[in-house]
PDB file of N, CA and C in Angstrom:
ATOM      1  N   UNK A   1     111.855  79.202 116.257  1.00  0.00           N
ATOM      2  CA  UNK A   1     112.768  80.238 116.724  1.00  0.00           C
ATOM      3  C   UNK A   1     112.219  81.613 116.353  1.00  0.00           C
ATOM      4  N   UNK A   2     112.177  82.523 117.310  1.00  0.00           N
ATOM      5  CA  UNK A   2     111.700  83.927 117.147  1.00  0.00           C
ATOM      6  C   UNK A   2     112.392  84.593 115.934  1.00  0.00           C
ATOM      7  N   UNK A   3     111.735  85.518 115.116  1.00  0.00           N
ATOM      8  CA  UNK A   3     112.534  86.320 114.050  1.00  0.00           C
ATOM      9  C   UNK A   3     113.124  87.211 115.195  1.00  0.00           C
ATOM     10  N   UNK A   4     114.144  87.748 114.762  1.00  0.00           N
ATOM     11  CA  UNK A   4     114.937  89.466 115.433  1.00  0.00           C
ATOM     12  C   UNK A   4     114.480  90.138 114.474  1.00  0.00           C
ATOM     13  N   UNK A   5     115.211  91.140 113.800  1.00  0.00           N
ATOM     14  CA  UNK A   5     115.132  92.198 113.508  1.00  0.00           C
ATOM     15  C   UNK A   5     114.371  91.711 112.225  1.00  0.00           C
ATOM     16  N   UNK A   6     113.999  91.098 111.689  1.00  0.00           N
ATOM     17  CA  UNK A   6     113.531  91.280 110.122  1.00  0.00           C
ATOM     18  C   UNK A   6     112.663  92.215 110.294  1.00  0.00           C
ATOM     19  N   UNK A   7     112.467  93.221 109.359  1.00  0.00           N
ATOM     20  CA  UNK A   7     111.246  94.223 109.496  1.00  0.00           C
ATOM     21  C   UNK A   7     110.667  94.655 108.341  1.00  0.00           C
ATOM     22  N   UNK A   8     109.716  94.923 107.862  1.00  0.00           N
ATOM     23  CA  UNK A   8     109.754  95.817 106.996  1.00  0.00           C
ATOM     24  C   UNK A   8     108.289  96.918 107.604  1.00  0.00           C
ATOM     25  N   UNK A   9     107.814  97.872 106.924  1.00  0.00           N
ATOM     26  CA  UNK A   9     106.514  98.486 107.653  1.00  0.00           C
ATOM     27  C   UNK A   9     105.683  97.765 108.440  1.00  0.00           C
ATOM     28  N   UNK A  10     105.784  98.144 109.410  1.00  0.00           N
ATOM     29  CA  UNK A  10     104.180  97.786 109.992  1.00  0.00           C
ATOM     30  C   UNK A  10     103.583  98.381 109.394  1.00  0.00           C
ATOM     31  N   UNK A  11     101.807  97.539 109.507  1.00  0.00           N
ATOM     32  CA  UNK A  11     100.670  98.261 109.268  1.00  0.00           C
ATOM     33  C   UNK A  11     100.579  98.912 110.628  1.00  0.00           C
ATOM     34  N   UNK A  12      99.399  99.728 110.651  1.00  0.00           N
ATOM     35  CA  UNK A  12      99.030 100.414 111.654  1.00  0.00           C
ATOM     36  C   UNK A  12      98.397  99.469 112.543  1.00  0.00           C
ATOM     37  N   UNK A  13      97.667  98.780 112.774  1.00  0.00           N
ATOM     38  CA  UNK A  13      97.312  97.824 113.448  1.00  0.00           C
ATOM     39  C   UNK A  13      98.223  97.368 114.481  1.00  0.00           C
ATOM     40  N   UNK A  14      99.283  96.726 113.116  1.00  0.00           N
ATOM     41  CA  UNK A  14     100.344  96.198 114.422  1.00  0.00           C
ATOM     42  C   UNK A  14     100.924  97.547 115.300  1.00  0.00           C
ATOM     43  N   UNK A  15     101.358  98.599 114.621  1.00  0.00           N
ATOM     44  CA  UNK A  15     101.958  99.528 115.607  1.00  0.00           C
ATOM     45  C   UNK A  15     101.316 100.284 116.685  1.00  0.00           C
ATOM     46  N   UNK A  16      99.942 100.113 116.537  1.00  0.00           N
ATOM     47  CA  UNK A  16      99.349 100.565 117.731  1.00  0.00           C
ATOM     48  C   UNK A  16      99.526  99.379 118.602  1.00  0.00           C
ATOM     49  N   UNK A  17      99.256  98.061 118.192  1.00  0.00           N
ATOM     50  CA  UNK A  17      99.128  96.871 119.022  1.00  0.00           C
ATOM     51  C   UNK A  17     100.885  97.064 120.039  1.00  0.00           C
ATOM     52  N   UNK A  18     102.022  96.875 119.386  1.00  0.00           N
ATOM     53  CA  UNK A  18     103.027  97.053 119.607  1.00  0.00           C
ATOM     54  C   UNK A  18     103.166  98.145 120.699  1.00  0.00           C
ATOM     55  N   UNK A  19     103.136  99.198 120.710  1.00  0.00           N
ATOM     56  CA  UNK A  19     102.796 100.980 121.492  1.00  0.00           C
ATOM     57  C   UNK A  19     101.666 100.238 122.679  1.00  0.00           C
ATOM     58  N   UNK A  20     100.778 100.068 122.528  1.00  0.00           N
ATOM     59  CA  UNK A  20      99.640  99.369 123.414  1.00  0.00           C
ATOM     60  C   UNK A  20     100.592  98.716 124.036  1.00  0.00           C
ATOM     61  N   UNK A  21     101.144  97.698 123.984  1.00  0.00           N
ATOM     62  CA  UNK A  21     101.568  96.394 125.079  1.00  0.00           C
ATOM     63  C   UNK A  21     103.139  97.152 125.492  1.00  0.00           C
ATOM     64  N   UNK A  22     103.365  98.271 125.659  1.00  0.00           N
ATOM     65  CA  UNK A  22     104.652  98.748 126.547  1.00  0.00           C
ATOM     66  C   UNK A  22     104.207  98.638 127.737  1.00  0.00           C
ATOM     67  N   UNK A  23     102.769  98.566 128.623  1.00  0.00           N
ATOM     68  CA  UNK A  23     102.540  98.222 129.473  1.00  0.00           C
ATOM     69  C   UNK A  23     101.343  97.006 129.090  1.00  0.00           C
ATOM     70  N   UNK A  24     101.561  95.769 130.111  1.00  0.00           N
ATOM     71  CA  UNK A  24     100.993  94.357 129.960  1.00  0.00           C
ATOM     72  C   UNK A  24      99.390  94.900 129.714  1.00  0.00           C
ATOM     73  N   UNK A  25      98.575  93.984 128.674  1.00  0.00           N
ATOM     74  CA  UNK A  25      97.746  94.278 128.629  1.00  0.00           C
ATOM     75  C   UNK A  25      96.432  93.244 128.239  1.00  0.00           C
ATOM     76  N   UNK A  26      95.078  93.082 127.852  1.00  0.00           N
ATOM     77  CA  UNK A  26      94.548  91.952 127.365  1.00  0.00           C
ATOM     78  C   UNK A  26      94.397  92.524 126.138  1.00  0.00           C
ATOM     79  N   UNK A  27      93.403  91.418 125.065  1.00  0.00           N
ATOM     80  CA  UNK A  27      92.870  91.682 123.964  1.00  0.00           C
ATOM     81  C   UNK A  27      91.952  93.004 124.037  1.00  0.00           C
ATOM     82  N   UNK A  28      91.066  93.137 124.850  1.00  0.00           N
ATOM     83  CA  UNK A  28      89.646  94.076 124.526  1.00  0.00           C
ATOM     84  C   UNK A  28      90.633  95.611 125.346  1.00  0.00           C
ATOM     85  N   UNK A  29      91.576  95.016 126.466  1.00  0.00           N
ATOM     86  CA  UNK A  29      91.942  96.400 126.475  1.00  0.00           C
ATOM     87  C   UNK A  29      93.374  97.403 125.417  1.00  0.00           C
ATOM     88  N   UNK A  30      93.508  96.407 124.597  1.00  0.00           N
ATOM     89  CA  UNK A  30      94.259  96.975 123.360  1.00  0.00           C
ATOM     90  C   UNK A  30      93.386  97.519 122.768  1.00  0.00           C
ATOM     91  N   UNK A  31      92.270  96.759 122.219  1.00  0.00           N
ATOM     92  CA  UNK A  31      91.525  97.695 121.790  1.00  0.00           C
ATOM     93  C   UNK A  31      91.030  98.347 121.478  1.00  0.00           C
ATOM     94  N   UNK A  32      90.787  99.209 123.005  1.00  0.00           N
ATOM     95  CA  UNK A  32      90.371 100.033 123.645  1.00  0.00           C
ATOM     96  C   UNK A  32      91.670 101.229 123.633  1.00  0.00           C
ATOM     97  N   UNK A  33      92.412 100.763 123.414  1.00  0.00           N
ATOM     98  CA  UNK A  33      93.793 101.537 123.780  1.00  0.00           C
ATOM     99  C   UNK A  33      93.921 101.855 122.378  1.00  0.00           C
ATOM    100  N   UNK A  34      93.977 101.568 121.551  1.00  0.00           N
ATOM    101  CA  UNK A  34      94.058 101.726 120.446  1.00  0.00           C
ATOM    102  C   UNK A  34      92.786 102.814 119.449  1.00  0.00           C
ATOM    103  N   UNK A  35      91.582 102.207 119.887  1.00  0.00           N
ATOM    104  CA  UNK A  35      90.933 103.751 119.699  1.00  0.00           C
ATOM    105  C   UNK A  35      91.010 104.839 120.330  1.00  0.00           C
ATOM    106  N   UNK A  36      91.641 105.164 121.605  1.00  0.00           N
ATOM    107  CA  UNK A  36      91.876 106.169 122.020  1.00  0.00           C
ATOM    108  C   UNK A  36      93.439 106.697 121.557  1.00  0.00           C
ATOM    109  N   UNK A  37      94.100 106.171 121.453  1.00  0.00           N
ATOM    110  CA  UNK A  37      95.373 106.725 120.864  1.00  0.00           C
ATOM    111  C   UNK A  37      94.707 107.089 119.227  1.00  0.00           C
ATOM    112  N   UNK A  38      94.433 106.522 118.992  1.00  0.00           N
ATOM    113  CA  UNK A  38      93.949 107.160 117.397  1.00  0.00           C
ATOM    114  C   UNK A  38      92.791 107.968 117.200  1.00  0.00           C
ATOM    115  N   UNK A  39      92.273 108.200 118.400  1.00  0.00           N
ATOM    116  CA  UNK A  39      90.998 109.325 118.555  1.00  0.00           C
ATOM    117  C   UNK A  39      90.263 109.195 117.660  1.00  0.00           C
ATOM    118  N   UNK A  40      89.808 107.366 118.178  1.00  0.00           N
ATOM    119  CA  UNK A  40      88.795 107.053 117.029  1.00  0.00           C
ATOM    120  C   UNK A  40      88.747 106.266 115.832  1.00  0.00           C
ATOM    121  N   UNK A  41      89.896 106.943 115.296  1.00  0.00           N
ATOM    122  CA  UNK A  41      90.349 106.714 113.936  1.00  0.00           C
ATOM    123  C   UNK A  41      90.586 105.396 113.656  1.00  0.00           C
ATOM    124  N   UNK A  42      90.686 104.496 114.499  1.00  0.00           N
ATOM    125  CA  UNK A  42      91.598 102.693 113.809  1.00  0.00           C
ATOM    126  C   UNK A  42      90.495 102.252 114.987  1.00  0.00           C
ATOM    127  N   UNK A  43      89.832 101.373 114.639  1.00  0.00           N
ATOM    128  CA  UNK A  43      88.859 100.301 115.120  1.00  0.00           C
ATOM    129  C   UNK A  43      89.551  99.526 114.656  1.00  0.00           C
ATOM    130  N   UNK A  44      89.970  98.093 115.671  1.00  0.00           N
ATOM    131  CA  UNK A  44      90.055  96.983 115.082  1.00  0.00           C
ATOM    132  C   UNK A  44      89.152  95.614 115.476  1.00  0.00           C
ATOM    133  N   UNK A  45      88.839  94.719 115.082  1.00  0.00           N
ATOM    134  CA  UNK A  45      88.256  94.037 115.032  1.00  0.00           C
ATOM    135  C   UNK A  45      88.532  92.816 115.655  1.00  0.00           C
ATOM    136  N   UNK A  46      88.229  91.978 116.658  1.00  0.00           N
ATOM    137  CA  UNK A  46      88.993  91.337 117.266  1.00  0.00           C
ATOM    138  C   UNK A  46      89.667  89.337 116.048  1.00  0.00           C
ATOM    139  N   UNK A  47      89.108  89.567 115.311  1.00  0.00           N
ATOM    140  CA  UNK A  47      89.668  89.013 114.493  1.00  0.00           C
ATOM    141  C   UNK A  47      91.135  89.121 113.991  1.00  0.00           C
ATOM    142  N   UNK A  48      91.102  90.615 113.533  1.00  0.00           N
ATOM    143  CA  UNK A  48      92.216  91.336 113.271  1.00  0.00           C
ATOM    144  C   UNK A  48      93.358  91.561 114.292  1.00  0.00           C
ATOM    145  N   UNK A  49      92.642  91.854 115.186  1.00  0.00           N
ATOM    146  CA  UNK A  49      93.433  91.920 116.446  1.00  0.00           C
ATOM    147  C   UNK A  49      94.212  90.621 116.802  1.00  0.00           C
ATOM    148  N   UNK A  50      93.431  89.730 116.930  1.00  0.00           N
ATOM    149  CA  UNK A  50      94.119  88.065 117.559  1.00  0.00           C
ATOM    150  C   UNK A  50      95.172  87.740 116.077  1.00  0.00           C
ATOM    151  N   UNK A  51      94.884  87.939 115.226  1.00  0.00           N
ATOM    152  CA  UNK A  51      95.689  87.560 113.809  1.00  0.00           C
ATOM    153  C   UNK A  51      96.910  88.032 114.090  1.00  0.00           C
ATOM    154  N   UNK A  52      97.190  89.311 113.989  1.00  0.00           N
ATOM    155  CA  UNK A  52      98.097  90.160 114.586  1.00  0.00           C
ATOM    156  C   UNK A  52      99.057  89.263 115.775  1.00  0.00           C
ATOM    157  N   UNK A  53      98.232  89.802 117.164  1.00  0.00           N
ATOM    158  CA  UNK A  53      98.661  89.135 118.310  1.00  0.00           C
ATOM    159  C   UNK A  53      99.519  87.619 117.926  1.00  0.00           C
ATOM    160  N   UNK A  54      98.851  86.727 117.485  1.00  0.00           N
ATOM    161  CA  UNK A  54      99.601  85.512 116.922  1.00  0.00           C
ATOM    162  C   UNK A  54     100.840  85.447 116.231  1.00  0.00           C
ATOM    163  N   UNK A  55     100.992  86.500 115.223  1.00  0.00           N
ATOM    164  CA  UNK A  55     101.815  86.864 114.538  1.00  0.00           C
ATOM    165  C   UNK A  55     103.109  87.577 115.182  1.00  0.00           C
ATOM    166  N   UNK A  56     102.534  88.360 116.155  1.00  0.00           N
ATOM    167  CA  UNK A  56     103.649  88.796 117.216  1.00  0.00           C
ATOM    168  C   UNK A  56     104.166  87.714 117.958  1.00  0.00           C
ATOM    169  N   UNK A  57     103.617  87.389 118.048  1.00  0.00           N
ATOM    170  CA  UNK A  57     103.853  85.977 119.399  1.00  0.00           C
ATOM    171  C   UNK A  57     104.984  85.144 118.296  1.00  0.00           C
ATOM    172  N   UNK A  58     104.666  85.026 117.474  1.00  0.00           N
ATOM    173  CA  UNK A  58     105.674  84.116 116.817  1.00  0.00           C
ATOM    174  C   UNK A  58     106.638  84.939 116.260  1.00  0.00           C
ATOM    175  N   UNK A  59     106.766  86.161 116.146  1.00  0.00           N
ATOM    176  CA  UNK A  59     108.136  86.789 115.712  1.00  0.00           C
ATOM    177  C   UNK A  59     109.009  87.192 116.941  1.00  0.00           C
ATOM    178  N   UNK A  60     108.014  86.833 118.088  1.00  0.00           N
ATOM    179  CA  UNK A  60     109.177  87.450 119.605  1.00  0.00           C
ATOM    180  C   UNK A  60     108.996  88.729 119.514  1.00  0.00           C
ATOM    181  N   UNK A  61     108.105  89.680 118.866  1.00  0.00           N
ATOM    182  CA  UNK A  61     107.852  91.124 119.670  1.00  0.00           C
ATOM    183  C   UNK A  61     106.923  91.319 120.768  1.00  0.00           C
ATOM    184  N   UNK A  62     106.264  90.418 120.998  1.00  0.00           N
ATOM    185  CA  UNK A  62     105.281  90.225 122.219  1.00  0.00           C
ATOM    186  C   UNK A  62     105.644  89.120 123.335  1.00  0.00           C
ATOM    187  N   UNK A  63     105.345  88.672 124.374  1.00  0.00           N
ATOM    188  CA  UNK A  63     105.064  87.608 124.965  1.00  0.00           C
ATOM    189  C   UNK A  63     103.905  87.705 126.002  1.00  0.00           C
ATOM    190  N   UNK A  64     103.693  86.605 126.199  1.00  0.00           N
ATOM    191  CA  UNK A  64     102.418  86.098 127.080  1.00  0.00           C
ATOM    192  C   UNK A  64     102.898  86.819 128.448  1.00  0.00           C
ATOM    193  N   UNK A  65     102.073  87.764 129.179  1.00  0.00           N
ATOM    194  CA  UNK A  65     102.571  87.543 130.913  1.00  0.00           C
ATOM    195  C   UNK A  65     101.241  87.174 131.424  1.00  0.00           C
ATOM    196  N   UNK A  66     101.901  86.956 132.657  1.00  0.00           N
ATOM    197  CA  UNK A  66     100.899  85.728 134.230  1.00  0.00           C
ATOM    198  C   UNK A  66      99.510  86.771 134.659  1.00  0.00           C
ATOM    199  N   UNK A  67      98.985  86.105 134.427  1.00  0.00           N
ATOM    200  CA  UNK A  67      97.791  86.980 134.881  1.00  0.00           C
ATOM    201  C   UNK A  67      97.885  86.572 136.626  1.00  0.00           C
ATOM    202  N   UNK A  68      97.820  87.966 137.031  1.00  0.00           N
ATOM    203  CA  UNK A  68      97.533  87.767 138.555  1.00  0.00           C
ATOM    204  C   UNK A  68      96.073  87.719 139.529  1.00  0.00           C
ATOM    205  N   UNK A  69      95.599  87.826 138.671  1.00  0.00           N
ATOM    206  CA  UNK A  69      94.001  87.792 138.878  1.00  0.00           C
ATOM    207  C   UNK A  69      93.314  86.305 139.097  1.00  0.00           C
ATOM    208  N   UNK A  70      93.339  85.598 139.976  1.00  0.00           N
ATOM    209  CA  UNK A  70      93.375  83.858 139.796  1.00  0.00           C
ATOM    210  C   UNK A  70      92.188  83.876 139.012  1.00  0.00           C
ATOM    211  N   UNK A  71      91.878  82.424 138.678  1.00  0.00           N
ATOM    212  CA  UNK A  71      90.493  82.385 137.965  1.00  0.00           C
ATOM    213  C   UNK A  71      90.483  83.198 136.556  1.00  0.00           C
ATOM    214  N   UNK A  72      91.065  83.851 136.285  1.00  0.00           N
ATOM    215  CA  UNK A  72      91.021  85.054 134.919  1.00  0.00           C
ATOM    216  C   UNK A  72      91.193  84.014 133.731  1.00  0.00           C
ATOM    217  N   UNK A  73      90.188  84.282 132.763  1.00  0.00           N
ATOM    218  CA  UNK A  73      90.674  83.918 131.629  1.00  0.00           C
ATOM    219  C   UNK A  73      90.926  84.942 130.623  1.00  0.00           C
ATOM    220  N   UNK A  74      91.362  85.754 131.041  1.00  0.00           N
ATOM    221  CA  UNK A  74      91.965  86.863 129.714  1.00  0.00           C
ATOM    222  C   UNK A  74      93.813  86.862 130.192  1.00  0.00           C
ATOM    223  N   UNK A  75      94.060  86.634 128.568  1.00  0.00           N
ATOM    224  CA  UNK A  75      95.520  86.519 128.172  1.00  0.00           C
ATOM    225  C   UNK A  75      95.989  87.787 127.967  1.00  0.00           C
ATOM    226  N   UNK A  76      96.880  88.111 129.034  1.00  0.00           N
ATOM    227  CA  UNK A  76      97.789  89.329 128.383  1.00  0.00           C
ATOM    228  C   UNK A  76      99.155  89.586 127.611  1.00  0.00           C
ATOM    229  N   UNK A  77      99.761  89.945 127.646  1.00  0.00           N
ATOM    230  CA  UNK A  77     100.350  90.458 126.489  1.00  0.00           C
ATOM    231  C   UNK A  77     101.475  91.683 126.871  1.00  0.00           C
ATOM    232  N   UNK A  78     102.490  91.336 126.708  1.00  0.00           N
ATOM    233  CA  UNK A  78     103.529  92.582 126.756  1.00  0.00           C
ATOM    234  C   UNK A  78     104.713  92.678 125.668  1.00  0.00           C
ATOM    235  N   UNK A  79     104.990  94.089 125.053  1.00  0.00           N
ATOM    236  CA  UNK A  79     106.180  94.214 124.390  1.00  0.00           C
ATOM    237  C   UNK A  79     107.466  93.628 124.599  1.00  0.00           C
ATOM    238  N   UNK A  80     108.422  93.000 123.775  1.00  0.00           N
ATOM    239  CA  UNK A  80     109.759  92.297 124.244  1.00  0.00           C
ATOM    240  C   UNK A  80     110.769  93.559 123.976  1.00  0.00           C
ATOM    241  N   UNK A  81     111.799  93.082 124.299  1.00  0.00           N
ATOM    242  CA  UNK A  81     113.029  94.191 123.950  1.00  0.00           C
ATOM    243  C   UNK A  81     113.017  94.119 122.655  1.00  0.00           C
ATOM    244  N   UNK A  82     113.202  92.943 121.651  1.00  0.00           N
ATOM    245  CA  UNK A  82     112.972  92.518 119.820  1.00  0.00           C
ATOM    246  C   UNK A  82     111.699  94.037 119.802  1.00  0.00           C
ATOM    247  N   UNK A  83     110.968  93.649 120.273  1.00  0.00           N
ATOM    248  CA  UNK A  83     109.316  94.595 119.814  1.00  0.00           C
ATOM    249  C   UNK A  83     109.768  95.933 119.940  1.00  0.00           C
ATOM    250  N   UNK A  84     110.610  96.374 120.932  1.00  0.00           N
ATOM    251  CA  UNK A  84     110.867  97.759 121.404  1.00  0.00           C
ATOM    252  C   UNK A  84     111.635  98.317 120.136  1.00  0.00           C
ATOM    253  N   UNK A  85     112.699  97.534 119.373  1.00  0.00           N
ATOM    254  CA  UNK A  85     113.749  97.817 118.549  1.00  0.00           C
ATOM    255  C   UNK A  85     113.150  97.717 117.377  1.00  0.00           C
ATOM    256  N   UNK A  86     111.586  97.227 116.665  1.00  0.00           N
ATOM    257  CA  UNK A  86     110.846  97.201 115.708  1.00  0.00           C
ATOM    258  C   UNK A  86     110.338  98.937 115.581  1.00  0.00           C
ATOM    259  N   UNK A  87     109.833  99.062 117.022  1.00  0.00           N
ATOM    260  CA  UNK A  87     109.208 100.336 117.286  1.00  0.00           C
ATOM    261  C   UNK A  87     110.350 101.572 116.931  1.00  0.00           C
ATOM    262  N   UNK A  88     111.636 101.322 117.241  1.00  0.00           N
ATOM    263  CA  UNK A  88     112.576 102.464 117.229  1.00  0.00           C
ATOM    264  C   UNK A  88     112.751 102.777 115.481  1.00  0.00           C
ATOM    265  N   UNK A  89     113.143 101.092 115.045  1.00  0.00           N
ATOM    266  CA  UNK A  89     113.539 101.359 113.622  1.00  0.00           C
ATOM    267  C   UNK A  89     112.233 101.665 112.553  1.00  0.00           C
ATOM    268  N   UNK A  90     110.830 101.967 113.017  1.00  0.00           N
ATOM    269  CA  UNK A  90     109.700 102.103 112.652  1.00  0.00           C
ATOM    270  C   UNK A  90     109.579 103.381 112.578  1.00  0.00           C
ATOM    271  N   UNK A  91     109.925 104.278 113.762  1.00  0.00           N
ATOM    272  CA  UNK A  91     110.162 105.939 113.858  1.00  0.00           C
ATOM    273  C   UNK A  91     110.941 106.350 113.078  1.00  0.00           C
ATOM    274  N   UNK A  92     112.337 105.523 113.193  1.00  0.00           N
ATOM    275  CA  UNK A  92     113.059 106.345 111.984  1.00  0.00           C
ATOM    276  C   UNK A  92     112.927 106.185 110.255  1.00  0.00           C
ATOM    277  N   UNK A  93     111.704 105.047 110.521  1.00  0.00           N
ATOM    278  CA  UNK A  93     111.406 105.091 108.796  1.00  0.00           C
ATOM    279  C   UNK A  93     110.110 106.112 108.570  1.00  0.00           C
ATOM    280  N   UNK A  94     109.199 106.301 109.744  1.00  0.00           N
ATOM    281  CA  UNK A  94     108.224 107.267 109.774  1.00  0.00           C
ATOM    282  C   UNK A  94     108.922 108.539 109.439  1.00  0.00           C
ATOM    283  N   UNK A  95     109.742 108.881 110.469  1.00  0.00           N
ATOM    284  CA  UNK A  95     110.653 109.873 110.483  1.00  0.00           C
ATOM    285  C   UNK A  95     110.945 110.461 109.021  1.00  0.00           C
ATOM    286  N   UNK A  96     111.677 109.623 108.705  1.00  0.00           N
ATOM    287  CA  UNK A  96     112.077 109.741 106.934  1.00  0.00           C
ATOM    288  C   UNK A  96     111.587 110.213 106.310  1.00  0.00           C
ATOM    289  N   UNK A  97     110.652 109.609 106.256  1.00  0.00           N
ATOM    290  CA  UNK A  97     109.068 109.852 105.190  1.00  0.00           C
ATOM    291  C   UNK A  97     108.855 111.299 105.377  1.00  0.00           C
ATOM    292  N   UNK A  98     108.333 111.435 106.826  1.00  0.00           N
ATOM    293  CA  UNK A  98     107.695 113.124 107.193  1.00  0.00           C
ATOM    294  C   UNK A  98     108.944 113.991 106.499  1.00  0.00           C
ATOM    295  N   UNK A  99     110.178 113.618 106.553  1.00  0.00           N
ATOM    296  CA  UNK A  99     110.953 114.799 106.030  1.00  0.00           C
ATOM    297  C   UNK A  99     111.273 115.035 105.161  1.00  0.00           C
ATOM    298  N   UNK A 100     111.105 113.534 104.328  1.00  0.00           N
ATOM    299  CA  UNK A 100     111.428 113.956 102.816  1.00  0.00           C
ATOM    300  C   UNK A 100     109.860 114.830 102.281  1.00  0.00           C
ATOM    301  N   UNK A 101     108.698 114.156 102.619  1.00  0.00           N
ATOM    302  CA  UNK A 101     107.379 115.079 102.445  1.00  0.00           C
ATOM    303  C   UNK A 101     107.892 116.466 102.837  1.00  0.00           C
ATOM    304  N   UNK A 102     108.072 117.066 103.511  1.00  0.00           N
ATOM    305  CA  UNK A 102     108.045 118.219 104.033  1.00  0.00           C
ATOM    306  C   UNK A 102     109.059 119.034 102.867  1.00  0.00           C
ATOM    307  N   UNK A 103     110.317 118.522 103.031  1.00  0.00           N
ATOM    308  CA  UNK A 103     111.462 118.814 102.026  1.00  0.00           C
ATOM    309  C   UNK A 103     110.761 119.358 100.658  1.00  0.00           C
ATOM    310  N   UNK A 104     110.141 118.454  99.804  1.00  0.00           N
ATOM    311  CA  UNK A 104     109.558 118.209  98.883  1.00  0.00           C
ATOM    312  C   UNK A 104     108.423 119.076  98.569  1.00  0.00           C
ATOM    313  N   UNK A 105     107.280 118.706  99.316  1.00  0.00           N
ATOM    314  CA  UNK A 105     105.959 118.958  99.146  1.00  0.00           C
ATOM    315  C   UNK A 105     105.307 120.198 100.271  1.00  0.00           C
ATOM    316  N   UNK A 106     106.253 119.939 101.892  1.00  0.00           N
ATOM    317  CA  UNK A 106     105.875 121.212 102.531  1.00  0.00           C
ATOM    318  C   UNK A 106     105.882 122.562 102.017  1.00  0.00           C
ATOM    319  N   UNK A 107     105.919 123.436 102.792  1.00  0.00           N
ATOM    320  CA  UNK A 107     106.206 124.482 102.778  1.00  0.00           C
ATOM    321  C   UNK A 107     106.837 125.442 103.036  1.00  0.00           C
TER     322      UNK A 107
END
């Protein structure tokens, strides 16, 4: 049975992976999607990547979609509504953070 809401931080990995699959996607083009949203910054490794992916798959923030491409063997991948509501309650703990920093330590 899929987890719902249990959450605690994502790593970054997963939350780019998560952000990546709002539109259906494969392994190499997460990626890919993922170093460009981070301009660079987060390479992941497709090890890391499929670990992840698996891990989504079994908490119900991802699911498998149909590849329409016949013959294709690349598995894609899309965000669930569960995944969307990880992402919301993820902002408002990001959120948090930036303001108590700022409060605190800004300027």
């Amino acid at each position: 049975m899929a987890e719902k809401m249990e959450h605690s931080a994502l790593t970054e990995a997963v939350y780019y992976i998560l952000l990546s699959l709002y539109k259906p996607m494969h392994g190499y083009g997460i990626m890919q999607n993922i170093k460009e949203l981070s301009n660079g910054r987060v390479s992941l490794g497709a090890g890391t990547m499929y670990g992840a992916i698996n891990t989504l798959l079994e908490k119900g923030w991802i699911h498998p979609v149909a590849v329409t491409e016949e013959k294709s063997r690349k598995k894609e991948y899309q965000i669930t509504e569960v995944g969307k509501e990880i992402i919301k309650l993820e902002l408002l703990r990001l959120n948090e953070l930036i303001k108590n920093g700022d409060d605190i330590a800004g300027g």
